[in-house]
N, C-alpha and C. Protein backbone atom coordinates (compact mmCIF):
# COMPACT_ATOMS: atom_id res chain seq x y z
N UNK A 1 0.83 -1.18 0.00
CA UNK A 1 0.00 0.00 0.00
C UNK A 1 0.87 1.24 0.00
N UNK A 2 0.63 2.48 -0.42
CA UNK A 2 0.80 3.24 -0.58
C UNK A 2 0.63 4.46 0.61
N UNK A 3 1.59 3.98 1.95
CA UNK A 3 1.23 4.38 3.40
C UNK A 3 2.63 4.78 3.52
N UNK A 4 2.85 6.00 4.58
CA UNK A 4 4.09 5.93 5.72
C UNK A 4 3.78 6.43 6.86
N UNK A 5 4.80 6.09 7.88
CA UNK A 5 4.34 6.59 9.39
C UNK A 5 3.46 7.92 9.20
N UNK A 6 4.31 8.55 8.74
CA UNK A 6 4.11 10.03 9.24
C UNK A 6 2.26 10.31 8.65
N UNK A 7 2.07 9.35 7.71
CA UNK A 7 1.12 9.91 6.82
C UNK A 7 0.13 8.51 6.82
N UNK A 8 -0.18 7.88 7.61
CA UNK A 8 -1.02 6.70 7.53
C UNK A 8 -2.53 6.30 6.76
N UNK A 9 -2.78 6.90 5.86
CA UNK A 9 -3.98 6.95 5.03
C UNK A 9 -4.04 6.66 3.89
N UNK A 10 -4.81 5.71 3.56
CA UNK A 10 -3.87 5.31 1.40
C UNK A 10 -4.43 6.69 1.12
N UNK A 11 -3.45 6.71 0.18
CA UNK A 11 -2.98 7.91 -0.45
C UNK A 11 -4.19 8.00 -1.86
N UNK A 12 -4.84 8.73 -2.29
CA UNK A 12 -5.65 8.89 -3.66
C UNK A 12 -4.80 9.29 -4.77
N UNK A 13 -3.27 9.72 -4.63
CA UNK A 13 -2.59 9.79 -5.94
C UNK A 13 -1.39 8.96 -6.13
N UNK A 14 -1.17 9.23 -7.44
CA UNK A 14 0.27 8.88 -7.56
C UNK A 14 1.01 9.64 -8.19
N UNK A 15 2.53 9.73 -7.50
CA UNK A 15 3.33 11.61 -7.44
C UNK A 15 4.20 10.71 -8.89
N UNK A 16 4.38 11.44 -10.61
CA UNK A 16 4.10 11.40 -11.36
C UNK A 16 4.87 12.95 -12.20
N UNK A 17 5.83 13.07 -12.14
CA UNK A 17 6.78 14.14 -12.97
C UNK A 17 6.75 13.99 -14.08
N UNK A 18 6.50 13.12 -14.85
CA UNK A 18 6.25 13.18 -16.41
C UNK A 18 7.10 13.94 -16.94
N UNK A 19 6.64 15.13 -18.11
CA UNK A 19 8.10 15.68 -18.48
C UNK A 19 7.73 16.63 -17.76
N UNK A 20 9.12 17.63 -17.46
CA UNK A 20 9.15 17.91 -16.14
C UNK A 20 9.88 19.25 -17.27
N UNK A 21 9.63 20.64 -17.90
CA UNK A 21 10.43 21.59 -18.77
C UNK A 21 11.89 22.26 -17.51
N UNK A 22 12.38 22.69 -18.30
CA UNK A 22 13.64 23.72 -17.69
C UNK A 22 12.67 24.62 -17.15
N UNK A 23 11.66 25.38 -17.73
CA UNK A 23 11.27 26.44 -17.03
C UNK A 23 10.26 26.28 -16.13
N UNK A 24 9.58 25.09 -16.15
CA UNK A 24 8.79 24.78 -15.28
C UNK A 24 9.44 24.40 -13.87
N UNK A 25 10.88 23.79 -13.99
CA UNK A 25 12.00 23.79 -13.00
C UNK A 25 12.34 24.82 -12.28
N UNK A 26 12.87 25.77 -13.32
CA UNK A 26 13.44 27.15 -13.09
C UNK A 26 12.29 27.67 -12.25
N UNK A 27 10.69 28.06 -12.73
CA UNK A 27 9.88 28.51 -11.65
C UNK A 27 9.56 28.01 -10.30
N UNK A 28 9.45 26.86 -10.17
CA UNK A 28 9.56 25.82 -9.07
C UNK A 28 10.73 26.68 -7.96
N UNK A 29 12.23 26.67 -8.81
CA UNK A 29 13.03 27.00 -7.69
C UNK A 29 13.30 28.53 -7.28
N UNK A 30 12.78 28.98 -8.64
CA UNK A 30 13.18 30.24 -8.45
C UNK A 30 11.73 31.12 -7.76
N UNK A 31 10.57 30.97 -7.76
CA UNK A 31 9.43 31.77 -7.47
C UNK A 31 9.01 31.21 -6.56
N UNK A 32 9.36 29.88 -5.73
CA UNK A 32 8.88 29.04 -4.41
C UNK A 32 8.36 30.29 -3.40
N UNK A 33 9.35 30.90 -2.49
CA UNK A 33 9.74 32.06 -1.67
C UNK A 33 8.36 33.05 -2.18
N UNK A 34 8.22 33.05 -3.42
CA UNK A 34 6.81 34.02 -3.81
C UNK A 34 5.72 33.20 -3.41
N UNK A 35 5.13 32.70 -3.94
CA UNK A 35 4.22 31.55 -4.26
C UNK A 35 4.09 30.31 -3.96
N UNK A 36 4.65 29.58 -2.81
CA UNK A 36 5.16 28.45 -2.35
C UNK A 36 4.66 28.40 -0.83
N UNK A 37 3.73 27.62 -0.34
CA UNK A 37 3.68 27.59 0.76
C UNK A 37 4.50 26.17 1.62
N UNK A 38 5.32 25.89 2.78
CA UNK A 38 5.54 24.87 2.86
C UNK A 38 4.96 23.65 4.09
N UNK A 39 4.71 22.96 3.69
CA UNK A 39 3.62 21.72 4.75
C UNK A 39 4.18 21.58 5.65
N UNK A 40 3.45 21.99 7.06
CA UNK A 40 4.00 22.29 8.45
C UNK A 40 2.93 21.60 9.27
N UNK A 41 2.98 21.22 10.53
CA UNK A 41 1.88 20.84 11.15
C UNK A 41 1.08 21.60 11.79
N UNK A 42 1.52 22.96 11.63
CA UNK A 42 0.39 23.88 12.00
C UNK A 42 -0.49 24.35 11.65
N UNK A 43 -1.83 24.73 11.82
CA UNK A 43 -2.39 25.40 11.19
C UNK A 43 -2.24 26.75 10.11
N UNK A 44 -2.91 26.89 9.18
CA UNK A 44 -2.35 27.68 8.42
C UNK A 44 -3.14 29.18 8.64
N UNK A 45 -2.22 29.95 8.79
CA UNK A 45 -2.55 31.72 9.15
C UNK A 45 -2.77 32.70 7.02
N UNK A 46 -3.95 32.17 7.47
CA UNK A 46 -4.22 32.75 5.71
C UNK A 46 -3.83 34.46 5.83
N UNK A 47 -3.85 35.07 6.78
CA UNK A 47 -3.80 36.34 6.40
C UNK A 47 -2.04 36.46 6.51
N UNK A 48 -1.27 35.97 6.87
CA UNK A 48 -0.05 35.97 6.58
C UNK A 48 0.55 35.22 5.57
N UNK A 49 0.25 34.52 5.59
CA UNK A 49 1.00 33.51 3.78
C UNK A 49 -0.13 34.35 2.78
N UNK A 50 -0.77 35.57 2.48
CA UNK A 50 -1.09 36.26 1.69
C UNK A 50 -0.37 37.59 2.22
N UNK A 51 0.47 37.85 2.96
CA UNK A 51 0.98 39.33 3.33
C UNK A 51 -0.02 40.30 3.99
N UNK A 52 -0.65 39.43 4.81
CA UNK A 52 -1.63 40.33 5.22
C UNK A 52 -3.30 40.76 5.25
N UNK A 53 -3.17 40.43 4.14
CA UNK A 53 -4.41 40.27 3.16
C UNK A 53 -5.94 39.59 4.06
N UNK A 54 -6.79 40.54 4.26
CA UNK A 54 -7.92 39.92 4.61
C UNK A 54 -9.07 39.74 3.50
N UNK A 55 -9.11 38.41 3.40
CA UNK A 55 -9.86 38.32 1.99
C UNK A 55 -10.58 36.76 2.14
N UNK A 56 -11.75 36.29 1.64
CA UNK A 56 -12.20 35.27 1.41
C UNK A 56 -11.47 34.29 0.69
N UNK A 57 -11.19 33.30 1.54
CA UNK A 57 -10.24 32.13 1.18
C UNK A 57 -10.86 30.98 0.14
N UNK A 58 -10.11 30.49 -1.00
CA UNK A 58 -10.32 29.69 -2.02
C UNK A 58 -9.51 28.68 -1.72
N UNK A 59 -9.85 27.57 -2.22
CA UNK A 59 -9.14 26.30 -1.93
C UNK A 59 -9.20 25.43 -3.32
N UNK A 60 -8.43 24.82 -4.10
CA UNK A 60 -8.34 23.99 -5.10
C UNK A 60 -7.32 23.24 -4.76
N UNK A 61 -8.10 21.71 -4.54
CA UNK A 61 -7.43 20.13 -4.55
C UNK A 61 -7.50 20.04 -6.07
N UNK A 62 -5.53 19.60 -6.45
CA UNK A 62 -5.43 19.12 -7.82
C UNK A 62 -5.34 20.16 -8.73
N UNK A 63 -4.19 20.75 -8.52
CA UNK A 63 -4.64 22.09 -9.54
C UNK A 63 -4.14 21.81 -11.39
N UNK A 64 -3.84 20.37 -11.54
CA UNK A 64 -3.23 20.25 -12.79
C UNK A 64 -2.24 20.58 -13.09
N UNK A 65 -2.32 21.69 -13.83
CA UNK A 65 -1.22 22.57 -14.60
C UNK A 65 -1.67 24.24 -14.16
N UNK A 66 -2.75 24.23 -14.03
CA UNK A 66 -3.10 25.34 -13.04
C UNK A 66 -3.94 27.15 -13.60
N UNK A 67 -4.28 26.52 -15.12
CA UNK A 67 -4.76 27.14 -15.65
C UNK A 67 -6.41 27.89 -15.06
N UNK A 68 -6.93 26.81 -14.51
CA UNK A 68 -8.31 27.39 -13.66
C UNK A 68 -7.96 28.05 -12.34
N UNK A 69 -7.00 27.47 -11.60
CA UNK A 69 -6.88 28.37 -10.63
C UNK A 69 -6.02 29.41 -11.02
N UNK A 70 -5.31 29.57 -12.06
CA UNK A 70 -4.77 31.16 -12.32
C UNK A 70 -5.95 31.86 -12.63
N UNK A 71 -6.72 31.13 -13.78
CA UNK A 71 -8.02 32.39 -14.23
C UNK A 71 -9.18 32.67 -12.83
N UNK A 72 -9.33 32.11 -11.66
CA UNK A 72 -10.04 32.35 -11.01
C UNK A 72 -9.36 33.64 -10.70
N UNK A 73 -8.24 33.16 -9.72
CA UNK A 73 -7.19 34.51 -9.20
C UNK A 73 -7.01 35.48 -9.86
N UNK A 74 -7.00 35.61 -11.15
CA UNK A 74 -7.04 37.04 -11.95
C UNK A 74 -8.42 37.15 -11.70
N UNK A 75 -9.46 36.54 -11.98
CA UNK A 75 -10.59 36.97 -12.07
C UNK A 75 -11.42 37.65 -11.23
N UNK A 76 -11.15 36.92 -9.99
CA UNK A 76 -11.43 37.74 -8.61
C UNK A 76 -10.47 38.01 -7.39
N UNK A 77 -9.89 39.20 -8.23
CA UNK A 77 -8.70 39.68 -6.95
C UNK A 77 -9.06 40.12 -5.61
N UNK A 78 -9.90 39.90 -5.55
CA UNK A 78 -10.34 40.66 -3.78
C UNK A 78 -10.48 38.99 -3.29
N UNK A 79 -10.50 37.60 -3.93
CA UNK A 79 -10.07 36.44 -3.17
C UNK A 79 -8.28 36.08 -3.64
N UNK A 80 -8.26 35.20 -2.38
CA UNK A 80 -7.21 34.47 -1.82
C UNK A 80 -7.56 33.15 -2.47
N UNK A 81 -6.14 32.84 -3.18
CA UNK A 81 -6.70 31.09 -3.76
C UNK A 81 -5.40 30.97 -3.21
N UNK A 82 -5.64 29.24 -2.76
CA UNK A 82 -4.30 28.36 -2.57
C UNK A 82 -4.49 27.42 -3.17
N UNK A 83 -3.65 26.45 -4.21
CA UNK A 83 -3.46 25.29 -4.76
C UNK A 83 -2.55 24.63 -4.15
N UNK A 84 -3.76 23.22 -4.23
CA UNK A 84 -2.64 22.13 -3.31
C UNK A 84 -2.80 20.74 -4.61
N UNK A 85 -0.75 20.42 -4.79
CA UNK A 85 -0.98 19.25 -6.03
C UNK A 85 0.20 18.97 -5.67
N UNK A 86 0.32 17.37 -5.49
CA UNK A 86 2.11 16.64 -5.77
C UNK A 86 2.62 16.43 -7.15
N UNK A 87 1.75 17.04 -8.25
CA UNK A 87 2.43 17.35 -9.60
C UNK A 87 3.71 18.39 -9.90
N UNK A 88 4.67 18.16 -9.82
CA UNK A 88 5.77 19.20 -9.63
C UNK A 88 5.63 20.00 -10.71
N UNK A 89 5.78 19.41 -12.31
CA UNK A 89 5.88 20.38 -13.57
C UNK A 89 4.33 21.46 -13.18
N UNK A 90 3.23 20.97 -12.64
CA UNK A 90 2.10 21.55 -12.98
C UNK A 90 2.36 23.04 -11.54
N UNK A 91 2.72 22.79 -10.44
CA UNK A 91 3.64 23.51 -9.58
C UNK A 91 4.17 24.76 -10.61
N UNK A 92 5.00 24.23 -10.62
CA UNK A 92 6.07 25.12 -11.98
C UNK A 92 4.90 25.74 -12.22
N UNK A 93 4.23 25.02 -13.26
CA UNK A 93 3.61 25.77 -14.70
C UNK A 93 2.50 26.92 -13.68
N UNK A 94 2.32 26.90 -12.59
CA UNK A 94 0.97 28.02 -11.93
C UNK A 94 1.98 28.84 -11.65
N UNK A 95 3.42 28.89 -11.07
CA UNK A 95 3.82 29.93 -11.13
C UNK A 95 4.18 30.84 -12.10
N UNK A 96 4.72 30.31 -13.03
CA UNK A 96 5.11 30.98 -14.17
C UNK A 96 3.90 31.45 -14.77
N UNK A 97 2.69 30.79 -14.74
CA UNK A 97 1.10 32.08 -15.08
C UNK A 97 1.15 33.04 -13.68
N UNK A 98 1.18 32.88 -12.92
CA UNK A 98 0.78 33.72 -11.49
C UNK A 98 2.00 35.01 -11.79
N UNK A 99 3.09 34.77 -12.01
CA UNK A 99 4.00 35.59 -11.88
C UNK A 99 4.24 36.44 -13.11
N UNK A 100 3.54 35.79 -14.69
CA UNK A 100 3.56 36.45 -15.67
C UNK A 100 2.29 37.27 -15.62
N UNK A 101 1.53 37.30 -14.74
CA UNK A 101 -0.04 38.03 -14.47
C UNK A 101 0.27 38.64 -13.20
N UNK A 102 1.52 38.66 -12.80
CA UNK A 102 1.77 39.56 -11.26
C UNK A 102 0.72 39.35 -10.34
N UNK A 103 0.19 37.96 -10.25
CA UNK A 103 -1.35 37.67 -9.09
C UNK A 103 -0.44 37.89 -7.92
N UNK A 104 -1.45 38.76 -7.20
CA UNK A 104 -0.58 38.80 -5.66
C UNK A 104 -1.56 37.57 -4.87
N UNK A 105 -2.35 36.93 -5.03
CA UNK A 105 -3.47 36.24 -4.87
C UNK A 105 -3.59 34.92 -4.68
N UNK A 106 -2.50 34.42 -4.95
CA UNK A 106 -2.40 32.95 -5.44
C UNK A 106 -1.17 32.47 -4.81
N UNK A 107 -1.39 31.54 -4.03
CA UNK A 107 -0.46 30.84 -3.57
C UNK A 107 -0.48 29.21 -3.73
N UNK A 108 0.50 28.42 -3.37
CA UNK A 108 0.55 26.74 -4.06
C UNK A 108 1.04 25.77 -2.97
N UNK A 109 0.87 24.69 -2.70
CA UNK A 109 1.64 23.99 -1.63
C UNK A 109 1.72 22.59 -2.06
N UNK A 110 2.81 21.79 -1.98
CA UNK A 110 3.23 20.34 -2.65
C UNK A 110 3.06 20.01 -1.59
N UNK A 111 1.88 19.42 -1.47
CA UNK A 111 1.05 18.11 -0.38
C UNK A 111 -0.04 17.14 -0.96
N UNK A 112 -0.39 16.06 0.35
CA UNK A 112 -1.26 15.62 0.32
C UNK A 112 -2.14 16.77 0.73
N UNK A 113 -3.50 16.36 -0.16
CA UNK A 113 -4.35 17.36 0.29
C UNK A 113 -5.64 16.77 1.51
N UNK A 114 -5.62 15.69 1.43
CA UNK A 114 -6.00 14.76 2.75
C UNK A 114 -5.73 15.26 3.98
N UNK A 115 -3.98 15.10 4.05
CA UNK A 115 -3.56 15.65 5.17
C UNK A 115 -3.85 17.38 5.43
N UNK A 116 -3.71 18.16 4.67
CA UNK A 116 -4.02 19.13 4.71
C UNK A 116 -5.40 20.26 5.44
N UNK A 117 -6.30 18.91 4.63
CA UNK A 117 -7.65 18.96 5.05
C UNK A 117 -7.64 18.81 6.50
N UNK A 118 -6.94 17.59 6.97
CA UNK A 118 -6.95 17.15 8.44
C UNK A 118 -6.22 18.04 9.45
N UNK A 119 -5.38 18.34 9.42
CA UNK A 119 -4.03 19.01 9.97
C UNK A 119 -3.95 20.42 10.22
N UNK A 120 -3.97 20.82 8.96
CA UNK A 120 -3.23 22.03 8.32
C UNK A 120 -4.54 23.74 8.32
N UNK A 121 -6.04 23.16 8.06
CA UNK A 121 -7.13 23.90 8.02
C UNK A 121 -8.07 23.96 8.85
N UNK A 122 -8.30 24.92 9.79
CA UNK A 122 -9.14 25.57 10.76
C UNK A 122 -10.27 24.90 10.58
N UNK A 123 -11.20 25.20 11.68
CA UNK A 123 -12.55 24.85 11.41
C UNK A 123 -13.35 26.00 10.63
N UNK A 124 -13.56 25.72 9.47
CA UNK A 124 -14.68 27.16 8.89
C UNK A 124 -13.58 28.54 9.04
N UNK A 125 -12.55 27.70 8.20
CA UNK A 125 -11.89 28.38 7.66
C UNK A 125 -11.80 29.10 6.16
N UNK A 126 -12.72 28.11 5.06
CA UNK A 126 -12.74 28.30 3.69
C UNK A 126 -13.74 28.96 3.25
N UNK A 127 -14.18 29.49 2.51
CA UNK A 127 -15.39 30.32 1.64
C UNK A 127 -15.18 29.41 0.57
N UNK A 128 -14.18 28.56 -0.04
CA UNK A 128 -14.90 27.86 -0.83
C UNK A 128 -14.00 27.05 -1.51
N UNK A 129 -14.22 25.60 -1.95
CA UNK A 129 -13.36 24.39 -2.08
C UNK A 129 -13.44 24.04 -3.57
N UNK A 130 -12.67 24.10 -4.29
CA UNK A 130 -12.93 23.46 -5.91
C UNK A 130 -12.25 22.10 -6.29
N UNK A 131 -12.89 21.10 -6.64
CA UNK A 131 -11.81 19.77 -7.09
C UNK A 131 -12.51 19.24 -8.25
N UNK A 132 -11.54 20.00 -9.31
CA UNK A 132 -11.97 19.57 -10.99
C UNK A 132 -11.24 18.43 -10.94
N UNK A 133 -12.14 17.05 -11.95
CA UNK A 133 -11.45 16.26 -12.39
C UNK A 133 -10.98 15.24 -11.74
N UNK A 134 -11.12 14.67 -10.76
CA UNK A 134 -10.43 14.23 -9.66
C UNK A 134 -10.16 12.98 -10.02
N UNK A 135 -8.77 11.76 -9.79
CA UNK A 135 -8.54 10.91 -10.93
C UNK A 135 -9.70 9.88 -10.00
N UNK A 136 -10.68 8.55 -10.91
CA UNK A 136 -11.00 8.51 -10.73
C UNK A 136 -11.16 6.70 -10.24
N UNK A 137 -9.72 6.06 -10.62
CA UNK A 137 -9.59 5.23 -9.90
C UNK A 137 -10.46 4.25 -10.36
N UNK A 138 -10.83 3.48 -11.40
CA UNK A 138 -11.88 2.97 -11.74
C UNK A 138 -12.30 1.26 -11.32
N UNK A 139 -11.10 0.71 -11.15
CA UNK A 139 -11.30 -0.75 -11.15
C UNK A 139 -11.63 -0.88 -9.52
N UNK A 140 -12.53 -1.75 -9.10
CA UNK A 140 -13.15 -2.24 -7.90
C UNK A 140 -11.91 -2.19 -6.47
N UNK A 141 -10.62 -2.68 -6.92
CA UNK A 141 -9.32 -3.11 -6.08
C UNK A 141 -9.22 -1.49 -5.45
N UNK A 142 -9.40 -0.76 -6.54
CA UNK A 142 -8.96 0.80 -6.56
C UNK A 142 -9.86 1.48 -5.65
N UNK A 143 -10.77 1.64 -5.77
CA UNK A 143 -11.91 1.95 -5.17
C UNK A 143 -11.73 2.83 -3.39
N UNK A 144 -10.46 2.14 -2.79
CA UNK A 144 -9.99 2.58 -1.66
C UNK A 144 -9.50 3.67 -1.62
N UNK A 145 -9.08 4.20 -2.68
CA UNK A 145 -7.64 5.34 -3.37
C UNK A 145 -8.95 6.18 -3.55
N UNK A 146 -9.97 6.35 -3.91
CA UNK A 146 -10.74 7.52 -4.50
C UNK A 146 -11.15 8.68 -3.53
N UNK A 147 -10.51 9.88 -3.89
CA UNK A 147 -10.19 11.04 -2.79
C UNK A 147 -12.01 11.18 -2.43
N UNK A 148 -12.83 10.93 -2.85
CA UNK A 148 -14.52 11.43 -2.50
C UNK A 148 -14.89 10.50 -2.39
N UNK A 149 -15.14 10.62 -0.32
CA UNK A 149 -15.38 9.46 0.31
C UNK A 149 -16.74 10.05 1.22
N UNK A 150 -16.75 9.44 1.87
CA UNK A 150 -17.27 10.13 3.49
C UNK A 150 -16.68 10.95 4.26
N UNK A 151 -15.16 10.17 4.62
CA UNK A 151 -14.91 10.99 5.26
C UNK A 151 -13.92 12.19 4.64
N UNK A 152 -14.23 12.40 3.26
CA UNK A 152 -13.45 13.62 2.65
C UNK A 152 -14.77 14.71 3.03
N UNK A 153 -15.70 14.25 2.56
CA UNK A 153 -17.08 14.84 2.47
C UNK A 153 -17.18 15.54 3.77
N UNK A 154 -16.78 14.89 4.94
CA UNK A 154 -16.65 15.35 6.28
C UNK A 154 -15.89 16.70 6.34
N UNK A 155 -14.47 16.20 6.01
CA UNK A 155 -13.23 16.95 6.13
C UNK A 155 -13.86 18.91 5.54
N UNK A 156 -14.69 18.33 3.86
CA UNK A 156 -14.78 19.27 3.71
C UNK A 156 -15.93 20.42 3.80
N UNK A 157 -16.52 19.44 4.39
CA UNK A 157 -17.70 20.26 5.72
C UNK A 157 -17.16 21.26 6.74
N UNK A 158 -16.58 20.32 7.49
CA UNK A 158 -15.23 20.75 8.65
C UNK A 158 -14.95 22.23 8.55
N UNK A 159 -14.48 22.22 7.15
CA UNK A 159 -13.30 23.31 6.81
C UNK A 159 -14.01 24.54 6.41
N UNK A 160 -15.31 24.28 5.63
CA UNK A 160 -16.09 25.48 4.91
C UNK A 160 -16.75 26.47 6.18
N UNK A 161 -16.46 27.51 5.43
CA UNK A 161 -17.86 28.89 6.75
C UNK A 161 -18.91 28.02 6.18
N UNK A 162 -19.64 28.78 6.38
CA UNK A 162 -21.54 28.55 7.22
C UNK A 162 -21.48 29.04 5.52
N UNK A 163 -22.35 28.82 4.88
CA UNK A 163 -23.00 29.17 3.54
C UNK A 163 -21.65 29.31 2.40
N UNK A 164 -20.56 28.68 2.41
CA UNK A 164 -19.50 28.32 1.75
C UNK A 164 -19.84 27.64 0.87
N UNK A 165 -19.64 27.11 -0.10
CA UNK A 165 -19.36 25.90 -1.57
C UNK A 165 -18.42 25.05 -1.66
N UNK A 166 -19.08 24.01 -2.09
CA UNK A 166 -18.25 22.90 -2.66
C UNK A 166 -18.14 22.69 -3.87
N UNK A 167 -17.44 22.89 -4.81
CA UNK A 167 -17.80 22.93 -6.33
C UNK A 167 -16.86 21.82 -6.91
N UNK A 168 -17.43 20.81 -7.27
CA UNK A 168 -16.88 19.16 -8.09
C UNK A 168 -17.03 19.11 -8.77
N UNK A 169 -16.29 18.77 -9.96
CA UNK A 169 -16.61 18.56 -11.20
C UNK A 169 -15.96 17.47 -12.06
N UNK A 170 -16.70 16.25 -12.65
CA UNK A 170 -16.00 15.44 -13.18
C UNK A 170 -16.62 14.88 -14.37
N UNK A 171 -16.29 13.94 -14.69
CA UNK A 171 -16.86 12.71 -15.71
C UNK A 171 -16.89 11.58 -15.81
């Protein structure tokens, strides 16, 4: 199984670099410090990993390559989005949109987003949760791995204010 101490829960992905560009590298190392949050066991202080910023918090599990959560963040600058994905190139590729669109708005973190959910996010902390696409694990064996469970459904109850959204979208 797909378990370690620190992290005891099968895991719903598999971490997957594919091709991996120079510049999608280069942003990774070079724009982290901007746009990079790093997985701590504390709770997370949204108005400081945004500089301050008091603003309605966005949340996207799985950001791909990161094209929807850049166009949200341009789209509505008075919110706070954070993307959480163990896709490294797709990492890369949101900074290099975030930073070629100067989003002050958008921030990213290389985690489980399980743990995150559990650990890392307040109670009715979010205004609002997005998970496009989510892989979907198809054969019966698999079935354990699929991130939309009960107790995700919980988690992301947990986490939302009072009249917050859940917005899923798949096929």
């Amino acid at each position: 199984m797909n378990k370690s101490p620190e992290n005891p829960h099968i895991r719903s992905f598999v971490r997957r670099d594919g091709r991996f560009t120079d510049a999608q590298r280069h942003a990774l190392e070079s724009l982290w410090a901007d746009y990079g949050v790093e997985p701590s066991e504390e709770p997370l202080d949204f108005t400081s990993l945004f500089g301050g910023r008091h603003a309605p918090q966005h949340l996207e599990i799985g950001i791909g390559m990161g094209d929807a959560l850049v166009e949200m963040a341009q789209a509505d600058p008075e919110n706070n989005y954070l993307g959480i994905d163990v896709h490294r190139p797709g990492l890369g590729s949101v900074m290099q949109k975030a930073h070629a669109r100067e989003l002050k708005n958008l921030r990213v973190m290389s985690a489980d987003a399980i743990t995150v959910l559990q650990k890392n996010l307040p109670d009715a902390s979010l205004d609002a949760v997005y998970l496009f696409f989510p892989d979907p694990w198809p054969k019966r064996r698999h079935h354990k791995r699929r991130i939309v469970n009960a107790a995700f459904a919980e988690s992301i109850r947990r986490v939302l204010k009072p009249g917050g959204h859940f917005h899923m979208a798949t096929d």
